[in-house]
Protein backbone atom coordinates (compact mmCIF):
# COMPACT_ATOMS: atom_id res chain seq x y z
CA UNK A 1 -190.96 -49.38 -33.93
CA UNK A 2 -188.30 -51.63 -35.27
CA UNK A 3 -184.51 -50.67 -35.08
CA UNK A 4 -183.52 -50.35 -38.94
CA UNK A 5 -180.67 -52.85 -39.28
CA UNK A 6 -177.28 -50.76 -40.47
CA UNK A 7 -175.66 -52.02 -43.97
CA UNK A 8 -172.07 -53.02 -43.72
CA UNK A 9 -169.30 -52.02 -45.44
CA UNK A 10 -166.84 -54.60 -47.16
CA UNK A 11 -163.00 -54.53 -46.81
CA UNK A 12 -161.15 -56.91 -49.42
CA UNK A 13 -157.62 -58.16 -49.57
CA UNK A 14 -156.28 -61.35 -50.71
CA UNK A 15 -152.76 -62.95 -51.41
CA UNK A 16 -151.78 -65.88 -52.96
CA UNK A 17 -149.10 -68.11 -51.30
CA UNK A 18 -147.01 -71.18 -53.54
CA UNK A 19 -147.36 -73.70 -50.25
CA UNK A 20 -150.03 -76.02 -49.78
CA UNK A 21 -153.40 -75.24 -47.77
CA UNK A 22 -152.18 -77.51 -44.92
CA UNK A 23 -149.06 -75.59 -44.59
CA UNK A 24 -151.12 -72.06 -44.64
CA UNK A 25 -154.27 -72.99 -43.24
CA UNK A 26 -152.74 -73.36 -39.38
CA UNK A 27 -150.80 -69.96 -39.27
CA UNK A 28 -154.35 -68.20 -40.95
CA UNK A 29 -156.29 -69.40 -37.67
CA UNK A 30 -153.74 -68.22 -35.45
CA UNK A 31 -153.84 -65.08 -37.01
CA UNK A 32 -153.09 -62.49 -34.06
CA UNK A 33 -151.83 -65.06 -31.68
CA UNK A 34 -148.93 -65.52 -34.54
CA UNK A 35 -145.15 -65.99 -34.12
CA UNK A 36 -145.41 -64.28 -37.30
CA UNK A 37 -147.46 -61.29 -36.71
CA UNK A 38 -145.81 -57.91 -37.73
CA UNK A 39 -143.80 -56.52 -35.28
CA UNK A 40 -144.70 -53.11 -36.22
CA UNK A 41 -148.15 -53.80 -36.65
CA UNK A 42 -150.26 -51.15 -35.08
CA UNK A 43 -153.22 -53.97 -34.53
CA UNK A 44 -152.64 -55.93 -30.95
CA UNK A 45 -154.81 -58.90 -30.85
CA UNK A 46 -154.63 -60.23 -26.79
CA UNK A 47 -156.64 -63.14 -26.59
CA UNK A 48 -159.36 -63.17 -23.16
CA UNK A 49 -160.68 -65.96 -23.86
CA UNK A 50 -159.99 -69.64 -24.91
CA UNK A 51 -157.14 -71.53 -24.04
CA UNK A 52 -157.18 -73.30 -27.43
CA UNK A 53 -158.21 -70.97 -30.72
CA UNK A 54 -161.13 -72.68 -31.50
CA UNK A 55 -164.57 -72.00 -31.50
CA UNK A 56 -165.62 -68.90 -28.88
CA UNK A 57 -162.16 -67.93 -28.36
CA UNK A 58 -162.86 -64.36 -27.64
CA UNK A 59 -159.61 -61.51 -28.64
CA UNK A 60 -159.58 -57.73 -27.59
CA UNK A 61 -158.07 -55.73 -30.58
CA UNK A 62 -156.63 -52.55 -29.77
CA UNK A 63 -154.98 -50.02 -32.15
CA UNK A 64 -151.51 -49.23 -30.50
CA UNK A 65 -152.02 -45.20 -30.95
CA UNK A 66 -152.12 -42.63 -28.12
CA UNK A 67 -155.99 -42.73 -27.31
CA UNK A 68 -156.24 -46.31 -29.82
CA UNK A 69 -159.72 -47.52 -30.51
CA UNK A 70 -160.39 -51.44 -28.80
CA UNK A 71 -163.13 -53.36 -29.26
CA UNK A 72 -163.63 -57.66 -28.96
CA UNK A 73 -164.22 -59.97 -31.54
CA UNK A 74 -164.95 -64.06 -30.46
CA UNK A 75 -164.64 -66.56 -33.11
CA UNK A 76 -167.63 -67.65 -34.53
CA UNK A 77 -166.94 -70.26 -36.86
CA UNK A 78 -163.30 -72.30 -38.08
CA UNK A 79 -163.51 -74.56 -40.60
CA UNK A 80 -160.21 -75.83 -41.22
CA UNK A 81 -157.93 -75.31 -44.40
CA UNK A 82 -161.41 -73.21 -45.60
CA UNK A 83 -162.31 -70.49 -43.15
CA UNK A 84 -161.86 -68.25 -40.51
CA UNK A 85 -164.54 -65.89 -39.19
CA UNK A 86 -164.65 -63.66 -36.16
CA UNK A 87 -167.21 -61.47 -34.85
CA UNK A 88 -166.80 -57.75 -33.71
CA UNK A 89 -168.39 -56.23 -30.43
CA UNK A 90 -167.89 -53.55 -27.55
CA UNK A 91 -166.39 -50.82 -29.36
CA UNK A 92 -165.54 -48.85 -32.32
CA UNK A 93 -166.13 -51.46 -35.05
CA UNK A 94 -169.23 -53.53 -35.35
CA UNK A 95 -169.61 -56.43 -37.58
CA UNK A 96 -167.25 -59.48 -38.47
CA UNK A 97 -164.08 -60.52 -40.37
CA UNK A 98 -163.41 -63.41 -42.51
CA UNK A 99 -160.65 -65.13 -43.41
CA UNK A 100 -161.18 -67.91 -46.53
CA UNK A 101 -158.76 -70.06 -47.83
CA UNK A 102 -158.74 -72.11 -51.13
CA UNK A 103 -156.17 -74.56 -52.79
CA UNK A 104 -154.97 -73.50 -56.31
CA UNK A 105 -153.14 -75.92 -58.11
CA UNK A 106 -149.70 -74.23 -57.12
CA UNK A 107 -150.92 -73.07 -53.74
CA UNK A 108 -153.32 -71.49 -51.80
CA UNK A 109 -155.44 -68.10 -51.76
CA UNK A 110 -156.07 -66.16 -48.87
CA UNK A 111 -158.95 -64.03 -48.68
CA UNK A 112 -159.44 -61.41 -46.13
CA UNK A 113 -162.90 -59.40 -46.36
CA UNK A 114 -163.84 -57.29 -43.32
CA UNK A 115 -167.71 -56.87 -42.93
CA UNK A 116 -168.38 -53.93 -40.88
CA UNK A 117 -169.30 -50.17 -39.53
CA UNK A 118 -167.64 -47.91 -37.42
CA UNK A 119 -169.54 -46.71 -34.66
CA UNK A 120 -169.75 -42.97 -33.18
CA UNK A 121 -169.45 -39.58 -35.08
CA UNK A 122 -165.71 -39.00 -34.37
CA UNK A 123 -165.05 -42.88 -35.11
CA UNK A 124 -166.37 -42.55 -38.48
CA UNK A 125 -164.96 -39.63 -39.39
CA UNK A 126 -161.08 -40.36 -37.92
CA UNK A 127 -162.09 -43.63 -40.38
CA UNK A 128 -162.93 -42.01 -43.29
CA UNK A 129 -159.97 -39.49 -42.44
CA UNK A 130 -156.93 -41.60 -41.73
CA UNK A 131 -157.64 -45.07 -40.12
CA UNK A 132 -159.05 -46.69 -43.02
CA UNK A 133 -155.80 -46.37 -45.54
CA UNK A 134 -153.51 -47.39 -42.24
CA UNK A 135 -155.97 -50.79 -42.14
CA UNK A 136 -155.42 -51.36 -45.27
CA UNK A 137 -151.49 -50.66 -45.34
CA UNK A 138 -151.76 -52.84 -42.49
CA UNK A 139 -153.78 -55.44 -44.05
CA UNK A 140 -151.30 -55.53 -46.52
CA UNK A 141 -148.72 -55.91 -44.45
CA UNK A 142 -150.09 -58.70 -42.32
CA UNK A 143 -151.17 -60.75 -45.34
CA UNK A 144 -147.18 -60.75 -47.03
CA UNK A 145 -146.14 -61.33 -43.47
CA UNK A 146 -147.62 -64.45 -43.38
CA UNK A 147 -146.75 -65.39 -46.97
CA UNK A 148 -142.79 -64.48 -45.94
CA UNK A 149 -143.41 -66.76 -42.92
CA UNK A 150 -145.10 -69.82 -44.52
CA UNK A 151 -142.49 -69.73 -47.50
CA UNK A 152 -139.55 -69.48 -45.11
CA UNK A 153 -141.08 -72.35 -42.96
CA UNK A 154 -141.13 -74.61 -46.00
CA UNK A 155 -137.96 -73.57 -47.18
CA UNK A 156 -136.80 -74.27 -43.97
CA UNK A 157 -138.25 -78.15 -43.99
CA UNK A 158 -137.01 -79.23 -47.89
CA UNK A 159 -133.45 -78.34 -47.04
CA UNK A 160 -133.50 -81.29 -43.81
């Protein structure tokens, strides 16, 4: 008998930057690895593979909570100035993230959808419970971390 494939739930966030894709596009892939990753960010991204981000690099998460969930995710496909997308495995959350980007006219969308499903009985339900508003808060405040960043970069280049 065949395994019934699980559905996965969808995450959205987006933000919209005034800098150009080439200017956003390089901070969006390093994404974890960031100088401009929240301090106070209870996500940890520790990268176990890759030298480079390209390609297979492969990142254990961890949530940086007494008892925090991990899993891994490995990048599965980077398409410059257009996407991002890693994988999830081993552990709590199963499925993958994405990361799009797309030039506007006066600057760039970023898109951040997480495809997924928790995995394990207390798992889901400390999601349901708590964990999924403090991703989202978190989500939130990853996405105008790296707007603050980009815009502060390119302030920081037109007044040389």
């Amino acid at each position: 008998m065949k395994k019934k494939k699980e559905s996965l739930t969808i995450n959205r966030h987006f933000i919209f930057i005034e800098a150009p894709i080439e200017k956003v596009s390089p901070e969006v892939v390093l994404w974890g690895d960031a100088p401009w990753w929240p301090k106070a960010s209870p996500m940890q991204f520790t990268r176990i593979r890759g030298e480079k981000i390209d390609i297979g690099t492969q990142y254990e998460l961890k949530v940086k909570k007494p008892f925090g969930s991990r899993w891994q995710a490995e990048m599965e496909e980077l398409i410059p100035d257009k996407l991002v997308k890693r994988t999830f495995s081993k552990g709590m959350v199963a499925g993958y993230e994405v990361i799009k980007m797309s030039e506007r006219s006066n600057g760039t969308r970023v898109d951040y959808e997480m495809h997924y499903t928790i995995r394990g009985f207390m798992n889901k339900a400390l999601w349901n419970w708590v964990y999924r508003k403090q991703h989202d808060d978190n989500l939130k405040s990853i996405l105008q971390a790296l707007k603050q960043y980009v815009l502060k970069e390119q302030e920081r280049i037109e007044e040389r």
